[in-house]
Protein backbone atom coordinates (compact mmCIF):
# COMPACT_ATOMS: atom_id res chain seq x y z
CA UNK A 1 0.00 0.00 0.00
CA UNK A 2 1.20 3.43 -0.91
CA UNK A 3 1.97 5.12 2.07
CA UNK A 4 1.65 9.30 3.10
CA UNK A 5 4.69 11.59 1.44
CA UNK A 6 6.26 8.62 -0.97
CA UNK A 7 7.47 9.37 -4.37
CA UNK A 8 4.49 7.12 -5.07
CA UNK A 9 2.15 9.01 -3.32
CA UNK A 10 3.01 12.18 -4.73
CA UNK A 11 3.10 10.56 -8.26
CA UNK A 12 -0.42 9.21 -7.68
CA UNK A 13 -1.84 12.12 -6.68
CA UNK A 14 -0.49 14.17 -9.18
CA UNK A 15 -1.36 12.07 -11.82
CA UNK A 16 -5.31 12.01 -10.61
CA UNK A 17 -5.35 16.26 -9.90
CA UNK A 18 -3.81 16.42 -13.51
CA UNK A 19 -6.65 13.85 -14.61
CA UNK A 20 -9.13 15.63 -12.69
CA UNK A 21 -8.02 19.27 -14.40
CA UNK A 22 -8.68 17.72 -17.88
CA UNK A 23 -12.38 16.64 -17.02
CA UNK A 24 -13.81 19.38 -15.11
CA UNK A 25 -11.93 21.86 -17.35
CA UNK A 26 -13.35 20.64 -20.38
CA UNK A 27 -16.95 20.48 -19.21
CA UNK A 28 -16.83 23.61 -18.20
CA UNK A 29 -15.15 25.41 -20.70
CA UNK A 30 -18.19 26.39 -22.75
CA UNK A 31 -19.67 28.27 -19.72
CA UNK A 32 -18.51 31.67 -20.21
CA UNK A 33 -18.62 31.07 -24.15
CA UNK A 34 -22.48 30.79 -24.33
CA UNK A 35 -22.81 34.17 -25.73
CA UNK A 36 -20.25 33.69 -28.13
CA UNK A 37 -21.69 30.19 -29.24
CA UNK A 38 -25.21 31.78 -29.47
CA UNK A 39 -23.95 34.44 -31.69
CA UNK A 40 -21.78 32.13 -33.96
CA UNK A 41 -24.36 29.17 -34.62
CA UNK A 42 -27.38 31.72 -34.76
CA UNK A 43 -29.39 30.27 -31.70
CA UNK A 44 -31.14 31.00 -28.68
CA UNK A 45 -29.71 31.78 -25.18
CA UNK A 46 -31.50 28.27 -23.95
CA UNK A 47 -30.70 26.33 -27.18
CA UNK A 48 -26.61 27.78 -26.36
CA UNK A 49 -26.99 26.72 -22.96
CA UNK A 50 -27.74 23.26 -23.97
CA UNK A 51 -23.81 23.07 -25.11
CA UNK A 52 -23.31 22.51 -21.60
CA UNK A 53 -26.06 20.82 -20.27
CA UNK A 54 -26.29 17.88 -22.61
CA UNK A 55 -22.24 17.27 -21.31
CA UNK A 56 -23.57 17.11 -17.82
CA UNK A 57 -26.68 14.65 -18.51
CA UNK A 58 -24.70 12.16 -20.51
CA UNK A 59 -21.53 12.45 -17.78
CA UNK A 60 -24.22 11.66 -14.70
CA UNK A 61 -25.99 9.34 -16.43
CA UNK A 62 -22.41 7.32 -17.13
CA UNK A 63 -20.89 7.63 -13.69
CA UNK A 64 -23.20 4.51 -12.94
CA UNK A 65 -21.67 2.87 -15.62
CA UNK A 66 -18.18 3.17 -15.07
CA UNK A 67 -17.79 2.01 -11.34
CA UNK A 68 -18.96 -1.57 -11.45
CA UNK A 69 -17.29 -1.79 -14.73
CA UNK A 70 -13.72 -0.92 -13.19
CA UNK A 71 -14.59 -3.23 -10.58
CA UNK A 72 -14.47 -6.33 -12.60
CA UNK A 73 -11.90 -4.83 -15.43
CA UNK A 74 -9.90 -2.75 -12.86
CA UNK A 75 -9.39 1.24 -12.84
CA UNK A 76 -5.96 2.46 -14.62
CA UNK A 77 -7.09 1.38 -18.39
CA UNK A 78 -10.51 2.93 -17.88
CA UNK A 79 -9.30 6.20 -16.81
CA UNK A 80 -6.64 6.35 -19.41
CA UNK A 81 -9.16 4.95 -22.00
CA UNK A 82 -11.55 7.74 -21.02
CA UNK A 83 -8.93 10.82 -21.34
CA UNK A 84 -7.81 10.15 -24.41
CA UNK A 85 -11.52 10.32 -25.56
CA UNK A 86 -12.27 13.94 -23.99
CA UNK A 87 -8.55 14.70 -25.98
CA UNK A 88 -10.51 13.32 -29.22
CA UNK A 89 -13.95 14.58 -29.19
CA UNK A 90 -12.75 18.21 -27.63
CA UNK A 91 -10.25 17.91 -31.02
CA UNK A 92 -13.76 17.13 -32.82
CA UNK A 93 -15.01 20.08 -32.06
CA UNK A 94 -12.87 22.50 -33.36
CA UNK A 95 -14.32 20.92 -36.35
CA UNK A 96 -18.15 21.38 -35.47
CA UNK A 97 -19.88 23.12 -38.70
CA UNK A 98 -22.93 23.27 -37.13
CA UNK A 99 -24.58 23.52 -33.76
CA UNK A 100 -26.34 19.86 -33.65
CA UNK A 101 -23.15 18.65 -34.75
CA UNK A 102 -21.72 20.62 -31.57
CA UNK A 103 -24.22 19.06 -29.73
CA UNK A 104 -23.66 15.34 -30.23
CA UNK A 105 -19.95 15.84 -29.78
CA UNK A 106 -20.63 17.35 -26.43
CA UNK A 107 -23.21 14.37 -25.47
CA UNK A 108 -19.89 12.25 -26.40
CA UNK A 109 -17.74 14.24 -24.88
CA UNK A 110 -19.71 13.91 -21.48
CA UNK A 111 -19.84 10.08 -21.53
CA UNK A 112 -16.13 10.23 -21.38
CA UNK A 113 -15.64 13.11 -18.86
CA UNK A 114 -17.43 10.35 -16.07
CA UNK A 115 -14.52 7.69 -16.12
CA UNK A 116 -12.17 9.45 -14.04
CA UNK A 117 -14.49 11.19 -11.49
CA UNK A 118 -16.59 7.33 -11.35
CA UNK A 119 -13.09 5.72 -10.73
CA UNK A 120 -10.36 8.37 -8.85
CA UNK A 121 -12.02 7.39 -5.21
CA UNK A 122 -11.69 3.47 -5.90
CA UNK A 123 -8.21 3.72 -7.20
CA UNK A 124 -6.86 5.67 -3.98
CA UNK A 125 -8.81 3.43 -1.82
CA UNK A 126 -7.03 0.02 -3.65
CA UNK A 127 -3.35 1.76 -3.50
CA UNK A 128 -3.03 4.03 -0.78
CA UNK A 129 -3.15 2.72 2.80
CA UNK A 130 -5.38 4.88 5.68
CA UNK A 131 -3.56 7.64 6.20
CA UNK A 132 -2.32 8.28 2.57
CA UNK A 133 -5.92 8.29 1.59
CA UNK A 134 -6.78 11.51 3.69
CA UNK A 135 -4.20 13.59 2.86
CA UNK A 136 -4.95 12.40 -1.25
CA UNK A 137 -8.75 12.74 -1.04
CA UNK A 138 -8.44 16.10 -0.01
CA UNK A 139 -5.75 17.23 -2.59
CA UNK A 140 -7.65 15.65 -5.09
CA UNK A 141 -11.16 17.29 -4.51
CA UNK A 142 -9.46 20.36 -4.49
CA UNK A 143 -8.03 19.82 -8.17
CA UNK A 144 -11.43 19.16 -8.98
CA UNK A 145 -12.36 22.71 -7.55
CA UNK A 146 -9.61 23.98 -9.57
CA UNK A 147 -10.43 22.27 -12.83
CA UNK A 148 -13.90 24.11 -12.99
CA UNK A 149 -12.36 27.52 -12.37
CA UNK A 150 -9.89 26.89 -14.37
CA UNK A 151 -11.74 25.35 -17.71
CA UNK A 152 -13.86 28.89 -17.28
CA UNK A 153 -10.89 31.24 -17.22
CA UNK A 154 -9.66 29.63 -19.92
CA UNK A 155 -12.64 29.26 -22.02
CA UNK A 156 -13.30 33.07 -21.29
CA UNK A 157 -9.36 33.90 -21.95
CA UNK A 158 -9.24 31.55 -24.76
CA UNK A 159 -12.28 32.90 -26.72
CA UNK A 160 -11.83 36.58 -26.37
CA UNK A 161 -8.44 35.80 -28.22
CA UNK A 162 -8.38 33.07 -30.20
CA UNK A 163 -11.84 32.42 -30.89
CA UNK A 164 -14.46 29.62 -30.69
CA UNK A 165 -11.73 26.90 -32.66
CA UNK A 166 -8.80 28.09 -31.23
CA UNK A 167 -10.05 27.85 -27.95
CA UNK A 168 -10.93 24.01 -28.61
CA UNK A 169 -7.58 23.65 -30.40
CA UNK A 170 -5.77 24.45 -27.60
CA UNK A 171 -8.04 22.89 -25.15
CA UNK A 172 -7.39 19.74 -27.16
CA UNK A 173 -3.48 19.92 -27.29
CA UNK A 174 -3.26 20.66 -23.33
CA UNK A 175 -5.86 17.57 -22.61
CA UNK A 176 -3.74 15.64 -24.69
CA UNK A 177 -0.50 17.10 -23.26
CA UNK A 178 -2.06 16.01 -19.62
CA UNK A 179 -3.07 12.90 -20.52
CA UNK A 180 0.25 11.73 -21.51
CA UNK A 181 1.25 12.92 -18.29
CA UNK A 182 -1.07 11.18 -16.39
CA UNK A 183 -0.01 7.62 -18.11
CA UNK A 184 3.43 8.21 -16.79
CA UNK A 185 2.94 9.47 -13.83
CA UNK A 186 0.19 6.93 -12.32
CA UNK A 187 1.55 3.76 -10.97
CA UNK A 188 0.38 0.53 -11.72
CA UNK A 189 -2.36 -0.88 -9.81
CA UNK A 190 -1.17 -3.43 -7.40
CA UNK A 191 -4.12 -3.97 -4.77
CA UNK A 192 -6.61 -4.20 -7.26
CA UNK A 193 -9.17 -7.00 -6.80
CA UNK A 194 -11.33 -8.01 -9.67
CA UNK A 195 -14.85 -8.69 -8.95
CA UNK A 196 -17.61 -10.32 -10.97
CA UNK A 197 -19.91 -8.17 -12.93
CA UNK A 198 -23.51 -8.35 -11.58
CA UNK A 199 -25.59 -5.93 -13.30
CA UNK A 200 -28.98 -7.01 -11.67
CA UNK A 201 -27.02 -7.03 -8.45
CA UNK A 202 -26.46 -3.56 -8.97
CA UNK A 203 -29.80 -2.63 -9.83
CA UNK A 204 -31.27 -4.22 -6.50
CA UNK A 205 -28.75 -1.69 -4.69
CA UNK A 206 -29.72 1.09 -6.34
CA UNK A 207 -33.26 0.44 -5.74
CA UNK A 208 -32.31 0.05 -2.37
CA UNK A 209 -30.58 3.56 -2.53
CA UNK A 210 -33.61 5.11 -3.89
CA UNK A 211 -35.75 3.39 -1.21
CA UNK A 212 -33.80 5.08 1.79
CA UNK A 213 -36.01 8.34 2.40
CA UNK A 214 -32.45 9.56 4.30
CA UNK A 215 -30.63 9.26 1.12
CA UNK A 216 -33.27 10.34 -1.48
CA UNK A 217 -33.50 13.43 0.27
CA UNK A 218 -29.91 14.04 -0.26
CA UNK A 219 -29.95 12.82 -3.54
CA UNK A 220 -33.07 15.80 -3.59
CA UNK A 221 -30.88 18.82 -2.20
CA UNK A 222 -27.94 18.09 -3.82
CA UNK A 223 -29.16 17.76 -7.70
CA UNK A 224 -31.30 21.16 -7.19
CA UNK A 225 -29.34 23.21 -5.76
CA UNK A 226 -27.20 22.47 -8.41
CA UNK A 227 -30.09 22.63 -10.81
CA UNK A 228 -30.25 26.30 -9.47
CA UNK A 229 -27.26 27.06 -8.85
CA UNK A 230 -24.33 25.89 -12.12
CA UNK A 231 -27.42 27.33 -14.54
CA UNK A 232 -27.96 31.15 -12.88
CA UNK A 233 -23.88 31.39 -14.26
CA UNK A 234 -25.32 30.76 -17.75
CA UNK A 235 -27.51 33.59 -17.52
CA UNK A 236 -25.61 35.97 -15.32
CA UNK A 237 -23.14 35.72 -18.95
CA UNK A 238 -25.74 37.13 -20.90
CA UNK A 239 -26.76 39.77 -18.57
CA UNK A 240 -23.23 41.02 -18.20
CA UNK A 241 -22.58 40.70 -21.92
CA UNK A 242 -25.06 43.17 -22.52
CA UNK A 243 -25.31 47.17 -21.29
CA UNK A 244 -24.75 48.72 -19.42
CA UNK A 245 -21.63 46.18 -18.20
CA UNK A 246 -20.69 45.01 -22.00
CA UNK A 247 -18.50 42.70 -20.56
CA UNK A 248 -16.09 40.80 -22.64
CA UNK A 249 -15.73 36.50 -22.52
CA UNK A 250 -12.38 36.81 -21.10
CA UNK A 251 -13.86 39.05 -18.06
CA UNK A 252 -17.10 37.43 -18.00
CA UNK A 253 -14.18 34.22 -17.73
CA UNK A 254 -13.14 35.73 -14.12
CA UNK A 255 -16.79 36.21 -12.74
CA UNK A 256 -15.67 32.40 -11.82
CA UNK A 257 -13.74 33.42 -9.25
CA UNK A 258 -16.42 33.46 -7.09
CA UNK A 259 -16.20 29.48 -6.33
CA UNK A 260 -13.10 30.19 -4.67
CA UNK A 261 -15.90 31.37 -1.52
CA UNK A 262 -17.19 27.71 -1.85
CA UNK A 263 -13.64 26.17 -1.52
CA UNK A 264 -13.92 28.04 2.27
CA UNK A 265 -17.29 26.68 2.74
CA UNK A 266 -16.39 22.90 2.00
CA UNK A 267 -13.44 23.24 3.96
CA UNK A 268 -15.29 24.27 7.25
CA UNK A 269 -18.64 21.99 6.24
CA UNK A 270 -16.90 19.15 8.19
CA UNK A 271 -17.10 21.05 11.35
CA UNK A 272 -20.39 22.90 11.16
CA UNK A 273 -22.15 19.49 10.51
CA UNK A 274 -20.36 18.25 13.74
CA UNK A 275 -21.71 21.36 15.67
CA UNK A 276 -25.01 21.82 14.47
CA UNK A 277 -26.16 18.42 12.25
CA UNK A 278 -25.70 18.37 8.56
CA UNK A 279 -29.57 18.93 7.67
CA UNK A 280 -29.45 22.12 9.58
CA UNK A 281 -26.20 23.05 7.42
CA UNK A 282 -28.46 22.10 4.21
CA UNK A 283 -30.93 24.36 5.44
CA UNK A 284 -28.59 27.28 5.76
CA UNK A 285 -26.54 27.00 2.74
CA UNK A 286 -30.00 27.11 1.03
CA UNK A 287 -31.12 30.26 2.71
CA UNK A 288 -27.49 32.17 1.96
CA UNK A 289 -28.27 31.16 -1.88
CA UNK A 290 -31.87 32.85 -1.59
CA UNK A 291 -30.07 35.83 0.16
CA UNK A 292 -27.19 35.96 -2.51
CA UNK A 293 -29.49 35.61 -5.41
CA UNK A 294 -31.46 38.89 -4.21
CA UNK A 295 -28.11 40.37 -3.82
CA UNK A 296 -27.59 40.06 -7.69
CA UNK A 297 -30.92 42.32 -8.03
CA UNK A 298 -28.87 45.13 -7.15
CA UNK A 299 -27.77 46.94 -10.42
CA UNK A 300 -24.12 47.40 -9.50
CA UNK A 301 -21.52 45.16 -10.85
CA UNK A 302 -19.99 45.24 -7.39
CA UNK A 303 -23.07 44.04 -6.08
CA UNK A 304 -23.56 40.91 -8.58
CA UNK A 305 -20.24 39.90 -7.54
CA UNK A 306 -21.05 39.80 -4.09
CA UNK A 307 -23.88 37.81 -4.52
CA UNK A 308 -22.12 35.29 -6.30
CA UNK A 309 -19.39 34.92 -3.56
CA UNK A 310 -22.45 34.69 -1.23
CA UNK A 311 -24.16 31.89 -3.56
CA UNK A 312 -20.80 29.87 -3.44
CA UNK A 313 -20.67 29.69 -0.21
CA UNK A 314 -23.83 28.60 0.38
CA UNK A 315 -24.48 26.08 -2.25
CA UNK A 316 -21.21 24.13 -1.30
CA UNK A 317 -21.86 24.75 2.47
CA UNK A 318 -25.51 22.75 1.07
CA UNK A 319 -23.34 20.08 -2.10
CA UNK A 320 -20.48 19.65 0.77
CA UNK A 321 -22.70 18.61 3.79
CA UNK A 322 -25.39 16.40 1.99
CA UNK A 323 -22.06 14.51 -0.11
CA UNK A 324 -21.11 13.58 3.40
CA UNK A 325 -24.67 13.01 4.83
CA UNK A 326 -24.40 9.97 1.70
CA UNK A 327 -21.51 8.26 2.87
CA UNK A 328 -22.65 8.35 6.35
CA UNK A 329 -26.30 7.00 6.05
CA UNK A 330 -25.75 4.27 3.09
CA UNK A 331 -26.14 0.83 5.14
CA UNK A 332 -24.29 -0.44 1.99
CA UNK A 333 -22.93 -0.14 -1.09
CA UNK A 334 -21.54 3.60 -0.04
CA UNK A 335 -19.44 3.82 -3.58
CA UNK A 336 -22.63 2.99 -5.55
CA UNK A 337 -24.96 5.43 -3.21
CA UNK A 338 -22.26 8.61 -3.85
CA UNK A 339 -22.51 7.54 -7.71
CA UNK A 340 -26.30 8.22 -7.58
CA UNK A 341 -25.79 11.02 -5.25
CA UNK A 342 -23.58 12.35 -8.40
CA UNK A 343 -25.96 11.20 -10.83
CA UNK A 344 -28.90 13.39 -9.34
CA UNK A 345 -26.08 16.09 -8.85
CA UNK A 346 -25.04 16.63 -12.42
CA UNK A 347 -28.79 15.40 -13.77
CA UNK A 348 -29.89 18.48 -11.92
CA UNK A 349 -27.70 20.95 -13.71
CA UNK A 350 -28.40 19.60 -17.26
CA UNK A 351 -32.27 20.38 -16.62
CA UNK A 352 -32.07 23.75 -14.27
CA UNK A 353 -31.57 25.70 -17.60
CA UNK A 354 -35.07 25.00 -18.85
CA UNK A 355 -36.95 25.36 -15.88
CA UNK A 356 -34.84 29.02 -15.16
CA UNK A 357 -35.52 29.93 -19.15
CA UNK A 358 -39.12 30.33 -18.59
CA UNK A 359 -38.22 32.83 -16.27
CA UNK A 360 -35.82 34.57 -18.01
CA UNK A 361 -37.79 34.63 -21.10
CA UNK A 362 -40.28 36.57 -19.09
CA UNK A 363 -38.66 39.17 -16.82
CA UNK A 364 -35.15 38.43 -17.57
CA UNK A 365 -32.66 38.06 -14.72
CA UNK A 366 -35.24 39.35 -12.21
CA UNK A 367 -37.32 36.47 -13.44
CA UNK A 368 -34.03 34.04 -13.25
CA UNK A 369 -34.47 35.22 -9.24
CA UNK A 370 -37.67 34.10 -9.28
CA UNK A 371 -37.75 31.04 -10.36
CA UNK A 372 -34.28 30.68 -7.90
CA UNK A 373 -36.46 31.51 -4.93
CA UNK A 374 -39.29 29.00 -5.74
CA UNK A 375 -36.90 26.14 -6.23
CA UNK A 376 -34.83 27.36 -3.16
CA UNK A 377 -37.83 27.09 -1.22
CA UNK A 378 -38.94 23.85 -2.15
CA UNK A 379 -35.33 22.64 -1.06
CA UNK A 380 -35.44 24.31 2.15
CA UNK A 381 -38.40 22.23 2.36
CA UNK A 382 -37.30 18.72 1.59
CA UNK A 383 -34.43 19.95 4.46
CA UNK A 384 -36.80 20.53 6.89
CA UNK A 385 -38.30 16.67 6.41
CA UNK A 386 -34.73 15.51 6.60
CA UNK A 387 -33.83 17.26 9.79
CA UNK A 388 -36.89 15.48 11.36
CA UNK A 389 -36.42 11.95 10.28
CA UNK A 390 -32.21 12.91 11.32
CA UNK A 391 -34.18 13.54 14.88
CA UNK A 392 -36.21 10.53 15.16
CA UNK A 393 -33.27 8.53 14.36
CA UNK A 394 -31.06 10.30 17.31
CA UNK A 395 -34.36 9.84 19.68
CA UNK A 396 -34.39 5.96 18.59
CA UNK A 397 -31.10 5.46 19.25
CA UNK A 398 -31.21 7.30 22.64
């Protein structure tokens, strides 16, 4: 077993940051680039939109796939298998002529972007031994954090100066250039055990997932608040693309800064759960999103901004607390309950964009609010039931 501060240990966790950097960055690269799509393929700020959303369906739809698979196959080749695909399909796009084309690339592209994320966990947990698997865990979630920022800064940098194909061009050549990097760098697995594939087996679990009202209601909170919370970045970019801000991709690029306030908030979700339960952390993290999206209502760049660091925080105070609140209640099966948890977490932000576009089609961004609110309270709500079945469970066990 790879052990804490080893050559292999660093090498390992390298390799699975740089891994992690290629998915998240390509999934998210389109984000600030909606405009700019919109405007090149003639289409609709919803129909734009799509570019993204269609990446994150078919990617949470596939992270069920790919764990039992590397189960019985084992985890390197999959991972590997699956980089060089988002290397090939984000190289396809630079070709895209026209929009559906686009589109079924990015459905493609999605299916591939789930091996690593479905897999990273299950490889640490093979190699490294206890304490290695802490420390890597950790660095590893936070090269996810800095995948997403990252694929938007670049996507906004990227298209401001080289364009809609340049910016997949070079997206392509640096996947490609980290995927290499990641075959060298990850060592063989060595405490890999294969196990048979069941797939009705599987099923039966996650029926059994589904069946646990502690777990559904996780599964709840976490896939709308993200349903609310990824898509009101879609349209902030056409808001601040237009007067009086006229902002420019590469600046609208930065405006994802503001997840660095949710880095803070995951960090210190571990220890508000302790102190005051991790439904009553949902709860909260909901309300700060309600109070950050009226925040944006203010129209002052300054103030947009802040709302956005507010939102941050409180969606992954909210994503970071009901993630754990998985792990903790799944009586079994915990890798194929956080799959679903991720399913309903990125199923949630492939949808949120046509549920907030009947807002925004009516009163704009104030309308975006809205519909925020509605959904926001609605969450808050499926909270509240959880806290109460959390305190029947602590009165049974009393």
């Amino acid at each position: 077993m790879i052990a804490p501060h080893t050559a292999a240990f660093w090498r390992a966790t390298l390799a699975l940051c740089l891994g992690s950097f290629v998915v998240f960055a390509n999934l998210y690269v389109t984000q600030p680039l909606l405009p700019m799509i919109a405007e090149q393929f003639g289409v609709s700020a919803l129909q734009s939109s799509v570019s993204f959303t269609i990446s994150t369906f078919t990617l949470g739809i596939s992270l069920l796939f790919y764990g039992p698979l590397s189960d019985a196959i084992g985890r390197k080749g999959i991972m590997l298998f699956t980089m060089v695909g988002i290397a090939l399909t984000t190289t396809c796009l630079a070709f895209a002529g026209d929009y559906q084309s686009l589109l079924i690339l990015r459905a493609a592209q999605g299916f591939f972007l789930a091996g690593l994320p479905a897999i990273a966990v299950a490889y640490m947990s093979d190699e490294f031994n206890a304490d290695a698997l802490m420390i890597a865990v950790g660095i590893y979630i936070s090269g996810n954090s800095l995948g997403g920022i990252g694929g938007r800064l670049l996507g906004g940098f990227l298209g401001e100066n080289f364009g809609l194909i340049g910016t997949f061009e070079i997206m392509a050549l640096l996947s490609l250039s980290l995927t290499l990097a990641f075959a060298w760098l990850l060592p063989a697995s060595k405490g890999f055990l294969p196990k048979p594939l069941r797939p009705k087996s599987m099923l039966h679990q996650l029926a059994a997932h589904l069946a646990n009202k502690r777990l559904l209601l996780s599964y709840l909170i976490g896939g709308l608040s993200f349903f609310i919370f990824v898509n009101q970045y879609s349209f902030i970019t056409f808001v601040l693309k237009d007067s009086p801000y006229s902002l420019s991709a590469q600046f609208i690029g930065l405006l994802f800064l503001t997840y660095l306030s949710g880095t803070y908030a995951s960090a210190i979700s571990g220890k508000l759960g302790k102190r005051y339960s991790q439904p009553v952390c949902m709860m909260a993290g909901t309300v700060i999103i309600m109070l950050g999206s009226a925040v944006t209502l203010v129209p002052s760049m300054y103030a947009i901004i802040l709302g956005l660091l507010i939102n941050a925080f409180g969606f992954f105070l909210t994503h970071s607390t009901a993630s754990s609140w998985v792990s903790l209640n799944a009586k079994s099966g915990k890798a194929s309950a956080s799959s679903l948890y991720l399913t309903f977490y990125y199923l949630g932000a492939s949808t949120g964009g046509i549920y907030l576009n009947m807002f925004w089609q009516r009163a704009h961004w104030a309308g975006v609010v809205l519909g925020s609110w509605l959904m926001l309270l609605v969450i808050l709500a499926l909270g509240y039931r959880l806290r109460h079945l959390h305190g029947i469970s602590q009165q049974t066990s009393l």
